[in-house]
N, C-alpha and C. Protein backbone atom coordinates (compact mmCIF):
# COMPACT_ATOMS: atom_id res chain seq x y z
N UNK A 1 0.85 -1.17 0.00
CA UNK A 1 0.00 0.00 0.00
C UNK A 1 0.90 1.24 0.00
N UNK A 2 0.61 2.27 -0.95
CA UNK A 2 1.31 4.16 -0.61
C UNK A 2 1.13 4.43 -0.01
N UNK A 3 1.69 4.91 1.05
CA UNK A 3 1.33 5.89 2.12
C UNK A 3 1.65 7.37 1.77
N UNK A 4 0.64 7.79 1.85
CA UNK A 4 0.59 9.50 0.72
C UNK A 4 0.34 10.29 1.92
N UNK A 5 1.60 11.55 2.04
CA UNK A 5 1.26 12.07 3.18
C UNK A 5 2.16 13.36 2.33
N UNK A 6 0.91 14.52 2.94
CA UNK A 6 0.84 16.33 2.12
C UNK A 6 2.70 16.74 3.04
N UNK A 7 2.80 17.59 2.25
CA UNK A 7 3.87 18.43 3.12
C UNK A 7 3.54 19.37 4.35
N UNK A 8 4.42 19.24 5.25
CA UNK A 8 3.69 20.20 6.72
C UNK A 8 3.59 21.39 6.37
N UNK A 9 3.23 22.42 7.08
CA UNK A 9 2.80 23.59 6.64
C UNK A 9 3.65 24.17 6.36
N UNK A 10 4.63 24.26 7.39
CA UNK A 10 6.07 25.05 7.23
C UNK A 10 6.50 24.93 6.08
N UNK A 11 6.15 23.91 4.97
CA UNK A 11 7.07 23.83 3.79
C UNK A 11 6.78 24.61 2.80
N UNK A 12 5.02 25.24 3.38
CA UNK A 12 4.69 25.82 2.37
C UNK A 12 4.84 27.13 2.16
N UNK A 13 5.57 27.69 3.31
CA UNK A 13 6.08 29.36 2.99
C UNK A 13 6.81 29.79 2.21
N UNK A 14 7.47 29.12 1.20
CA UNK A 14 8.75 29.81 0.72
C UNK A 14 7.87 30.52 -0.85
N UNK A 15 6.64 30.36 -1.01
CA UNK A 15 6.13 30.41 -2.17
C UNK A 15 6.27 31.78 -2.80
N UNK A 16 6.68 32.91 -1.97
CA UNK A 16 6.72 34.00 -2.18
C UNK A 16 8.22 34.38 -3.00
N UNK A 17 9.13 33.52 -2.17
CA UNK A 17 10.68 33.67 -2.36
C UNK A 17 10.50 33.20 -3.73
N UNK A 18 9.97 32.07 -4.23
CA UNK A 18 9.44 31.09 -6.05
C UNK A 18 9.51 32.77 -6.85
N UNK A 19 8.03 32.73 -6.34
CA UNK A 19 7.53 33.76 -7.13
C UNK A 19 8.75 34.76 -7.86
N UNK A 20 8.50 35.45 -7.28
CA UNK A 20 9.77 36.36 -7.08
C UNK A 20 11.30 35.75 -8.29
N UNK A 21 11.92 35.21 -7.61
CA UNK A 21 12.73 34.73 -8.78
C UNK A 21 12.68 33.91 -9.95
N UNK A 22 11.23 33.13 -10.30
CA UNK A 22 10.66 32.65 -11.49
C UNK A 22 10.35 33.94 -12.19
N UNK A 23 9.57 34.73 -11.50
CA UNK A 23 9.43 36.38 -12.27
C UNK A 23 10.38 36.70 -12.99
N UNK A 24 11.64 37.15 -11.77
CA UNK A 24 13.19 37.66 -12.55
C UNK A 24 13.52 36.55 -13.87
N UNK A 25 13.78 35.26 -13.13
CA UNK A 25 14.16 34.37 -14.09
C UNK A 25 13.53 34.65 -15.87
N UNK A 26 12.05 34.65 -15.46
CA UNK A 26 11.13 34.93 -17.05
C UNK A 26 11.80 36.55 -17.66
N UNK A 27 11.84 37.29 -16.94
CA UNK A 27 12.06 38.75 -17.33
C UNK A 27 13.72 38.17 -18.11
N UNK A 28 14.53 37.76 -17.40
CA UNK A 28 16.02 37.55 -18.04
C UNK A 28 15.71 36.97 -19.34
N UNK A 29 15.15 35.73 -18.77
CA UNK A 29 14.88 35.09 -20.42
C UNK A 29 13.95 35.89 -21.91
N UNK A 30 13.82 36.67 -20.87
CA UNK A 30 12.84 37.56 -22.17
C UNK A 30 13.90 38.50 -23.02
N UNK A 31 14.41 39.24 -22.03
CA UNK A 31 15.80 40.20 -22.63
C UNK A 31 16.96 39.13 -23.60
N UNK A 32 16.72 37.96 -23.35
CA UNK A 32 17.94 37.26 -23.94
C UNK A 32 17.32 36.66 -25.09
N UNK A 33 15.84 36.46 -25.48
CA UNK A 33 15.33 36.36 -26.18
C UNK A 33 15.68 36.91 -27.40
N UNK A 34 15.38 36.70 -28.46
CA UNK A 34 15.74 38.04 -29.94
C UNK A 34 14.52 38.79 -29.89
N UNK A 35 14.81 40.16 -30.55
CA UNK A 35 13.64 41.01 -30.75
C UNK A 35 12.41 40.12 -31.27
N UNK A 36 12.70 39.83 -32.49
CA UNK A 36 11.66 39.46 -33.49
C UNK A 36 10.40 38.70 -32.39
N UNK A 37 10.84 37.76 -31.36
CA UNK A 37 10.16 36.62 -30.66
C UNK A 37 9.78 37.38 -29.57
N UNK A 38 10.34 38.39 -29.11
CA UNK A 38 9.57 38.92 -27.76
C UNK A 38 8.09 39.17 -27.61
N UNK A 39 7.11 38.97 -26.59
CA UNK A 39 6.24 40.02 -26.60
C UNK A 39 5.75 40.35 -25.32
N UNK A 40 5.33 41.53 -25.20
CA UNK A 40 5.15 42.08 -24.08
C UNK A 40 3.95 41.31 -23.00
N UNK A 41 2.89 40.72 -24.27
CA UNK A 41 1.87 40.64 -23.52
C UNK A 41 2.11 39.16 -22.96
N UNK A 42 2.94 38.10 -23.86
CA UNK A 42 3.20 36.83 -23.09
C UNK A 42 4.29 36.90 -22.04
N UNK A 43 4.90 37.98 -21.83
CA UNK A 43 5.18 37.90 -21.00
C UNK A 43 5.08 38.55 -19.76
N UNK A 44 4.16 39.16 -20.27
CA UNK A 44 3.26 39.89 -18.88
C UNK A 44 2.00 38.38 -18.48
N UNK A 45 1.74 37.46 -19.71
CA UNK A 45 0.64 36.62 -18.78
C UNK A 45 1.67 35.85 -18.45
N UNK A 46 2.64 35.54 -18.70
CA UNK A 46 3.55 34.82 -17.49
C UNK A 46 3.43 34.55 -16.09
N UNK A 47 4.40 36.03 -15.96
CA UNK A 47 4.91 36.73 -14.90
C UNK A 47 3.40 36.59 -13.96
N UNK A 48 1.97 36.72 -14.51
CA UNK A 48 0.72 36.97 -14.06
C UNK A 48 0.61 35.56 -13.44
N UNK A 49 0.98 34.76 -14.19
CA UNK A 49 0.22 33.61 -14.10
C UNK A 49 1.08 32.45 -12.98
N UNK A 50 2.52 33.27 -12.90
CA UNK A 50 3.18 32.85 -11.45
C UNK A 50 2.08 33.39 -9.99
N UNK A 51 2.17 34.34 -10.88
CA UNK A 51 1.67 35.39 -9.40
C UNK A 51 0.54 34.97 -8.94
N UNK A 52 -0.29 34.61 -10.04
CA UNK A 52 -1.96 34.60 -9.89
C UNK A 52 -1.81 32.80 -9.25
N UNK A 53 -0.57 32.02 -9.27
CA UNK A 53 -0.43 30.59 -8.75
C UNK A 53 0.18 30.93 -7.56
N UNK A 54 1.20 31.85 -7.43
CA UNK A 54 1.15 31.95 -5.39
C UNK A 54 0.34 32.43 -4.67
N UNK A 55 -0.51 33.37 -5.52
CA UNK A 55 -1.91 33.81 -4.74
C UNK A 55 -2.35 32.41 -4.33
N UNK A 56 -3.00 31.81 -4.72
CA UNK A 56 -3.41 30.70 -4.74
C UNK A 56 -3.26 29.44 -3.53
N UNK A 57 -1.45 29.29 -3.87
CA UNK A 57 -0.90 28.58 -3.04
C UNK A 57 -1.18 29.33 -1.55
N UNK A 58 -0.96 30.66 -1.53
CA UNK A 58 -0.52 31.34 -0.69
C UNK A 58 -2.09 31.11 0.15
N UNK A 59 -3.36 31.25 -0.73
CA UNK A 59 -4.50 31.32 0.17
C UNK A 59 -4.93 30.19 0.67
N UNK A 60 -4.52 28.72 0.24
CA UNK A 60 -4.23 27.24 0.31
C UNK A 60 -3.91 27.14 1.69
N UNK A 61 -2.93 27.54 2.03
CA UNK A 61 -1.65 27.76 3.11
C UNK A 61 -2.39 28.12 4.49
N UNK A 62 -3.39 29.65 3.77
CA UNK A 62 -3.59 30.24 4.86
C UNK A 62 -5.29 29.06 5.37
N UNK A 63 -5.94 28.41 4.39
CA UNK A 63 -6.97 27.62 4.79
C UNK A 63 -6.71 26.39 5.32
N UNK A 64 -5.46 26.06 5.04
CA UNK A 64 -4.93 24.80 5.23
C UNK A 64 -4.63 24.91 7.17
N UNK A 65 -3.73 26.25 7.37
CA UNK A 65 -3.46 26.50 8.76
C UNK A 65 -4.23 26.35 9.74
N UNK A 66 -5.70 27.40 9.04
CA UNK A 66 -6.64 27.55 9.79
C UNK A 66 -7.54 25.83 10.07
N UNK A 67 -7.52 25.06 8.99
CA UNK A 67 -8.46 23.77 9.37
C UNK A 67 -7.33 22.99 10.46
N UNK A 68 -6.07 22.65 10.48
CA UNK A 68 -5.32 22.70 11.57
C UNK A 68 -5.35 22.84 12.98
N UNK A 69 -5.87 24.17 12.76
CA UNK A 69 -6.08 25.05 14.52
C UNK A 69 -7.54 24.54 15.02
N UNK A 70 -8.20 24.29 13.76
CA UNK A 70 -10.18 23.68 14.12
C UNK A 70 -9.65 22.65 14.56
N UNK A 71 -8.94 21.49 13.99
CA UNK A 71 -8.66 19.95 14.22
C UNK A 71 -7.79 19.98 15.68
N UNK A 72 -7.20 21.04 16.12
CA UNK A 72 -6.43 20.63 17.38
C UNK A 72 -7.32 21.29 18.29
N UNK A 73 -8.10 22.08 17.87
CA UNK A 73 -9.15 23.12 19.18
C UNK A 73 -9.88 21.95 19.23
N UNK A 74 -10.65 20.79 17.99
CA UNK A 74 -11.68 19.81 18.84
C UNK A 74 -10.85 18.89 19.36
N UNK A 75 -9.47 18.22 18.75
CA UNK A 75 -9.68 17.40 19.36
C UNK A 75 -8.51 17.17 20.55
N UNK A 76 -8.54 18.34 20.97
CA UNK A 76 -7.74 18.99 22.22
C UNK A 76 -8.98 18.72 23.42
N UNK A 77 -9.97 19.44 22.99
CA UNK A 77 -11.46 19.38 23.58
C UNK A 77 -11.80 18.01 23.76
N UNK A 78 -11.85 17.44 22.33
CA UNK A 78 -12.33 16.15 22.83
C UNK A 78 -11.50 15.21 24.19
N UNK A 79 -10.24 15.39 24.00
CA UNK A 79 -9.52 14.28 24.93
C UNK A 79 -9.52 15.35 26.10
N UNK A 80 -9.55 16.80 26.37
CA UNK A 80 -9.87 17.47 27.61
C UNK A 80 -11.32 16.81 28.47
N UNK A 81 -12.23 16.27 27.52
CA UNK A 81 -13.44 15.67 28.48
C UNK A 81 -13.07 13.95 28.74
N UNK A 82 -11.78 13.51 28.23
CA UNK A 82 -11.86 12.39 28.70
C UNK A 82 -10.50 11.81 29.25
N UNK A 83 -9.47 13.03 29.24
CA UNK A 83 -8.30 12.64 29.98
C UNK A 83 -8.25 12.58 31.18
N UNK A 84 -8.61 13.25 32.33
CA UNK A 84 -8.70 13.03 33.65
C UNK A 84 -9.74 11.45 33.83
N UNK A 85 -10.48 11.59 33.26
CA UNK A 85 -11.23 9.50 33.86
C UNK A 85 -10.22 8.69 33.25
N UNK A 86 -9.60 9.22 32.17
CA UNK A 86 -9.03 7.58 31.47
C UNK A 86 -7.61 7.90 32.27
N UNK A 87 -6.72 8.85 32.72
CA UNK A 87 -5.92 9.17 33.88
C UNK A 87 -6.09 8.42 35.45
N UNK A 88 -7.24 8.72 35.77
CA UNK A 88 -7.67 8.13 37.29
C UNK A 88 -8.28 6.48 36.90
N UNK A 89 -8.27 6.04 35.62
CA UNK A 89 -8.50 4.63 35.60
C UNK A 89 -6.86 3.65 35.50
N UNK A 90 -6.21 4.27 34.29
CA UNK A 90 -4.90 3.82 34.76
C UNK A 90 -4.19 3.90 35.88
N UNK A 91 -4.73 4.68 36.83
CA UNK A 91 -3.90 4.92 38.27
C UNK A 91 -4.40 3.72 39.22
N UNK A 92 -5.48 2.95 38.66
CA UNK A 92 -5.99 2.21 40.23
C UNK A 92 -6.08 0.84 39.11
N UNK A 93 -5.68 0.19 39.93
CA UNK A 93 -5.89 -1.43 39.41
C UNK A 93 -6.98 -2.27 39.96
N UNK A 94 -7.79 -3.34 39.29
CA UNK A 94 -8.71 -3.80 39.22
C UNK A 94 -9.21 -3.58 37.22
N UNK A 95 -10.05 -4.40 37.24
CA UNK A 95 -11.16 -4.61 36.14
C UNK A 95 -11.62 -3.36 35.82
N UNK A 96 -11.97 -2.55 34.17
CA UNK A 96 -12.06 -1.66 34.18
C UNK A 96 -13.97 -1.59 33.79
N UNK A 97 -14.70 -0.59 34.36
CA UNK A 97 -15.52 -0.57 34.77
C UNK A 97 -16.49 -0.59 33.05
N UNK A 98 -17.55 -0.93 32.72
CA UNK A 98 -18.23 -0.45 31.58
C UNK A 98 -17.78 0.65 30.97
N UNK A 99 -18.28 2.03 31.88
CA UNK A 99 -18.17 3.23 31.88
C UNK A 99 -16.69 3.58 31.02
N UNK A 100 -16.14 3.20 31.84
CA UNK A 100 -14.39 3.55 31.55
C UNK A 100 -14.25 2.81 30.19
N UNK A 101 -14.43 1.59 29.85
CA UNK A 101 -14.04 0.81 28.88
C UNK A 101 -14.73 2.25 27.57
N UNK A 102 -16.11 1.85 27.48
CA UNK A 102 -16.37 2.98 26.32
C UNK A 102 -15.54 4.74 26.34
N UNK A 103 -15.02 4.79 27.77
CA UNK A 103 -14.02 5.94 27.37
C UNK A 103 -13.19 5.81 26.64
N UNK A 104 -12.36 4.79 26.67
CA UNK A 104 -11.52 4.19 26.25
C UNK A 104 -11.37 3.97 24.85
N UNK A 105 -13.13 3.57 24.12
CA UNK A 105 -13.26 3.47 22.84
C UNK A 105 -13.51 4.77 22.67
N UNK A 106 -13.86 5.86 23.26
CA UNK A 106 -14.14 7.05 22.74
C UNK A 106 -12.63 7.39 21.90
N UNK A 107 -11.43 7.32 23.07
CA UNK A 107 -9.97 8.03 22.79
C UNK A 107 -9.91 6.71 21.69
N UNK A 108 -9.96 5.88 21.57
CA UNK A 108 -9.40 5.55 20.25
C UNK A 108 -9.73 5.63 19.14
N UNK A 109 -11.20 6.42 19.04
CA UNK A 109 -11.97 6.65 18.19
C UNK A 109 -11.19 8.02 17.72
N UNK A 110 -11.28 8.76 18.87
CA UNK A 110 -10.33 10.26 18.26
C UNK A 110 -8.85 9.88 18.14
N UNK A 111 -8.22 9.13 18.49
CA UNK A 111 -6.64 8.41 18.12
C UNK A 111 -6.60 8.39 16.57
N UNK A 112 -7.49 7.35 16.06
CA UNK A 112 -7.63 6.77 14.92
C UNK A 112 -7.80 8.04 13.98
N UNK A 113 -8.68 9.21 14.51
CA UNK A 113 -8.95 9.83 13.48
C UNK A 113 -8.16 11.64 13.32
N UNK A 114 -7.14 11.63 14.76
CA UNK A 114 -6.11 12.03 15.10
C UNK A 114 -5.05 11.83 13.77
N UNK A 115 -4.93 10.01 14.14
CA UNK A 115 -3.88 9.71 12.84
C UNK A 115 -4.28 9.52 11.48
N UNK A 116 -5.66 9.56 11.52
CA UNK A 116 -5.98 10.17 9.23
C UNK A 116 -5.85 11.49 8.96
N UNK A 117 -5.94 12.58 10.12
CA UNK A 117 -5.62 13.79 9.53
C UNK A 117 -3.91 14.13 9.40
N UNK A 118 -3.24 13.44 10.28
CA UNK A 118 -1.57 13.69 10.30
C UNK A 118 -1.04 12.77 8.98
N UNK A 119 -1.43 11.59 8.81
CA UNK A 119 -1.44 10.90 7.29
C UNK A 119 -1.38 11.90 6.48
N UNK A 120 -2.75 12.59 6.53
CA UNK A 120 -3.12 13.56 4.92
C UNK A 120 -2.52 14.57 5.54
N UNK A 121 -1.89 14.64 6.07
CA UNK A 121 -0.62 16.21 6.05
C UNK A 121 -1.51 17.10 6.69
N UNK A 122 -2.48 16.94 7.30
CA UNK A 122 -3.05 18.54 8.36
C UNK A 122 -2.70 18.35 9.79
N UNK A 123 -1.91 17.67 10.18
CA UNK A 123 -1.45 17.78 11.71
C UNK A 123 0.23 17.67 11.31
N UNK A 124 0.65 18.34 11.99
CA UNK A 124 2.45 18.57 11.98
C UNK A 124 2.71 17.52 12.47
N UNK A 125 4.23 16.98 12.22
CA UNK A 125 4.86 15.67 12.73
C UNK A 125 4.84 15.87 14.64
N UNK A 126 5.55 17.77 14.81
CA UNK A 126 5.47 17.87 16.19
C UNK A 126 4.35 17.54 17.22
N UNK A 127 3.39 17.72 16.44
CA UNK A 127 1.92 17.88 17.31
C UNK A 127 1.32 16.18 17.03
N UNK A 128 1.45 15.46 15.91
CA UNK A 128 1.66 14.50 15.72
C UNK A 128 2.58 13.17 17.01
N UNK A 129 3.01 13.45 16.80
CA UNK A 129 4.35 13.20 18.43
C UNK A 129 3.92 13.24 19.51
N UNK A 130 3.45 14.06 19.86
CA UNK A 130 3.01 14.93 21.28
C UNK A 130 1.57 14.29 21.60
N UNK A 131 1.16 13.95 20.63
CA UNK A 131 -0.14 13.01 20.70
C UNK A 131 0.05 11.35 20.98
N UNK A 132 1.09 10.54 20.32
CA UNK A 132 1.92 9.68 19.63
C UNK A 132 2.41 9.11 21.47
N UNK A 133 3.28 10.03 22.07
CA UNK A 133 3.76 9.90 23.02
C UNK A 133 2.72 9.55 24.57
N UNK A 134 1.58 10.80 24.33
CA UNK A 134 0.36 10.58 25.44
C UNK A 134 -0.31 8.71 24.75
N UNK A 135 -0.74 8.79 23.57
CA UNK A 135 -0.94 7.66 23.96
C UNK A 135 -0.36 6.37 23.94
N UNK A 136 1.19 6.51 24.34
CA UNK A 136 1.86 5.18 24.75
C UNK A 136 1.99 5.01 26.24
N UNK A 137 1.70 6.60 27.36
CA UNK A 137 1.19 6.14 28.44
C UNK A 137 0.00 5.20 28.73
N UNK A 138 -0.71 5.34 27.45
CA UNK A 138 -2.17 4.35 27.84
C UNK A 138 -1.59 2.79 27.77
N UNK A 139 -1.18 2.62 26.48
CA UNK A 139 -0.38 1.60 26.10
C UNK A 139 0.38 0.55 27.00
N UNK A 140 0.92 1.18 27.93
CA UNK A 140 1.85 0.56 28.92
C UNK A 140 0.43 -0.29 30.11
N UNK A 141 -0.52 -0.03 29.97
CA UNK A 141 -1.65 -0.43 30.92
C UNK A 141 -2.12 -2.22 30.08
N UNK A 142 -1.70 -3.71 30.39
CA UNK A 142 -2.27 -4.39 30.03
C UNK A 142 -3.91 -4.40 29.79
N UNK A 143 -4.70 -3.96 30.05
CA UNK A 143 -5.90 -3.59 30.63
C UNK A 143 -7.11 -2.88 29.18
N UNK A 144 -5.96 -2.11 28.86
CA UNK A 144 -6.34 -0.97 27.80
C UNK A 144 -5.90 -1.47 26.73
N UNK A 145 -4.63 -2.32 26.47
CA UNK A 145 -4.37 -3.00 25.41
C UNK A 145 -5.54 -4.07 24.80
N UNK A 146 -5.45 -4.82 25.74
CA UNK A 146 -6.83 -6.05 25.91
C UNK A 146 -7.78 -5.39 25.18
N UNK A 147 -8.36 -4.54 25.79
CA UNK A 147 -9.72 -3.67 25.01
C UNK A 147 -8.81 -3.37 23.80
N UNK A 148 -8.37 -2.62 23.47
CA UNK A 148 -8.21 -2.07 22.05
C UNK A 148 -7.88 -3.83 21.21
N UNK A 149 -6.93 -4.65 21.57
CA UNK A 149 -7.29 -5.87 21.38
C UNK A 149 -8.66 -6.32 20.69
N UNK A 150 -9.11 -6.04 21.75
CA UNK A 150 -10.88 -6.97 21.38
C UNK A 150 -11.09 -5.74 20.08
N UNK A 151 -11.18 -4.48 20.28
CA UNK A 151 -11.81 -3.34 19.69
C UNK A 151 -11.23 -3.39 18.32
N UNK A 152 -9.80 -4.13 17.94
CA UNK A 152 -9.13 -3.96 16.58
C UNK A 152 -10.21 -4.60 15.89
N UNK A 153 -10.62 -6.21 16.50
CA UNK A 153 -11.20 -6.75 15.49
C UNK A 153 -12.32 -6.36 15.16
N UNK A 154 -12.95 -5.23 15.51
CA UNK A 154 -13.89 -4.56 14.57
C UNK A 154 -13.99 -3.79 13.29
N UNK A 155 -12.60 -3.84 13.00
CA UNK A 155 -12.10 -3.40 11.75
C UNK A 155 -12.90 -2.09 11.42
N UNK A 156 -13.17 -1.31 12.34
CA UNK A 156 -13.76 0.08 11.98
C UNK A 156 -12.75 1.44 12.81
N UNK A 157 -11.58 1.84 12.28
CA UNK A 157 -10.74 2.31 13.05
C UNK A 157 -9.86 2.74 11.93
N UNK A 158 -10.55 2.87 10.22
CA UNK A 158 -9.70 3.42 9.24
C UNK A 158 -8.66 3.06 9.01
N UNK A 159 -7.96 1.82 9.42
CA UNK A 159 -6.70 1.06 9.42
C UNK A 159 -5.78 1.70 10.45
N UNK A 160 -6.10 2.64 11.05
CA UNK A 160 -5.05 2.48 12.25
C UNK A 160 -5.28 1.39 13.64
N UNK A 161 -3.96 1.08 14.39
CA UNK A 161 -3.59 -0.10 15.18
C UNK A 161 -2.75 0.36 16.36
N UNK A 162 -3.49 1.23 17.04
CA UNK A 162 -3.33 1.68 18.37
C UNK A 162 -1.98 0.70 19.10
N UNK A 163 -1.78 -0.41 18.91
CA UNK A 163 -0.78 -1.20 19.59
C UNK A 163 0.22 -0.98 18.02
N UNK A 164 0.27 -0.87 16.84
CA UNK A 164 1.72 -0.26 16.42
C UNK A 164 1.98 0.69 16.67
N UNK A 165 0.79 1.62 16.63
CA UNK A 165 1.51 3.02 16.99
C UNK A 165 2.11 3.50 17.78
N UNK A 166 1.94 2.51 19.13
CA UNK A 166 2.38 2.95 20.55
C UNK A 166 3.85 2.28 20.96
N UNK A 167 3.88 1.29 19.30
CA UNK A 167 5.00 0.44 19.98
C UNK A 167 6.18 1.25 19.66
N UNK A 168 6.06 1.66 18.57
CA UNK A 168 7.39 2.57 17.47
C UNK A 168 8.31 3.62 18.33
């Protein structure tokens, strides 16, 4: 299988610096051109048609950032309503209660879908990580493995596998 994953955001700033010297670049090649072949207006839709493509990129960039900041505001939120129970369940040993178990499928529900947006390139590798790392504290709990265990074979989890991810 490909694993197709966008460039992080950061890669996408330099589009301005492009611009800019594809411009110069076209303008040189125009002067070095012979008279007879020049013309003003192809190479004014050129020069346009760089510009009118980093506009573009450039407004890409700025929608791309912003769906980013939505995806970490929910699902910052989401694991803010369920990190302190699934916290105070790994702390005490015994059998984990109904209650707790479907917490449990809640976070792997947002895990799973945590890791299809960092796949398709809208979560950074850093923030990616930082997520990556919290849940290999869960990981270390026989308890929680078991469940995600039972929970893999439901094959509804978009192909992610909570026990590779935690192992790496």
């Amino acid at each position: 299988m490909v694993k197709l994953q966008a460039g992080p955001l950061r890669d996408r700033k330099n589009i301005w610096t492009w611009c800019v010297v594809t411009s110069a670049l076209v303008v040189v090649l125009d002067i070095v051109v012979p008279s007879p072949y020049r013309s003003a207006s192809v190479l004014l839709g050129i020069v346009a048609s760089f510009w009118a493509l980093a506009f573009y990129v450039h407004r890409r960039r700025v929608e791309d950032t912003r769906f980013a900041k939505e995806l970490l505001t929910e699902f910052n939120g989401r694991y803010d309503k369920l990190g302190s129970e699934l916290q105070f369940a790994v702390s005490h040993r015994g059998e984990l209660e109904r209650e707790t178990e479907l917490k449990f499928i809640r976070y792997f529900n947002l895990c799973a879908e945590e890791w299809l947006f960092w796949r398709a390139g809208s979560i950074d590798d850093q923030i990616w990580n930082a997520w990556r790392n919290g849940m290999k504290q869960y990981a270390k709990d026989a308890r929680v493995m078991a469940l995600w265990d039972e929970e893999a074979k439901s094959d509804s989890y978009y192909g992610f596998d909570f026990r590779e991810i935690t192992s790496g």
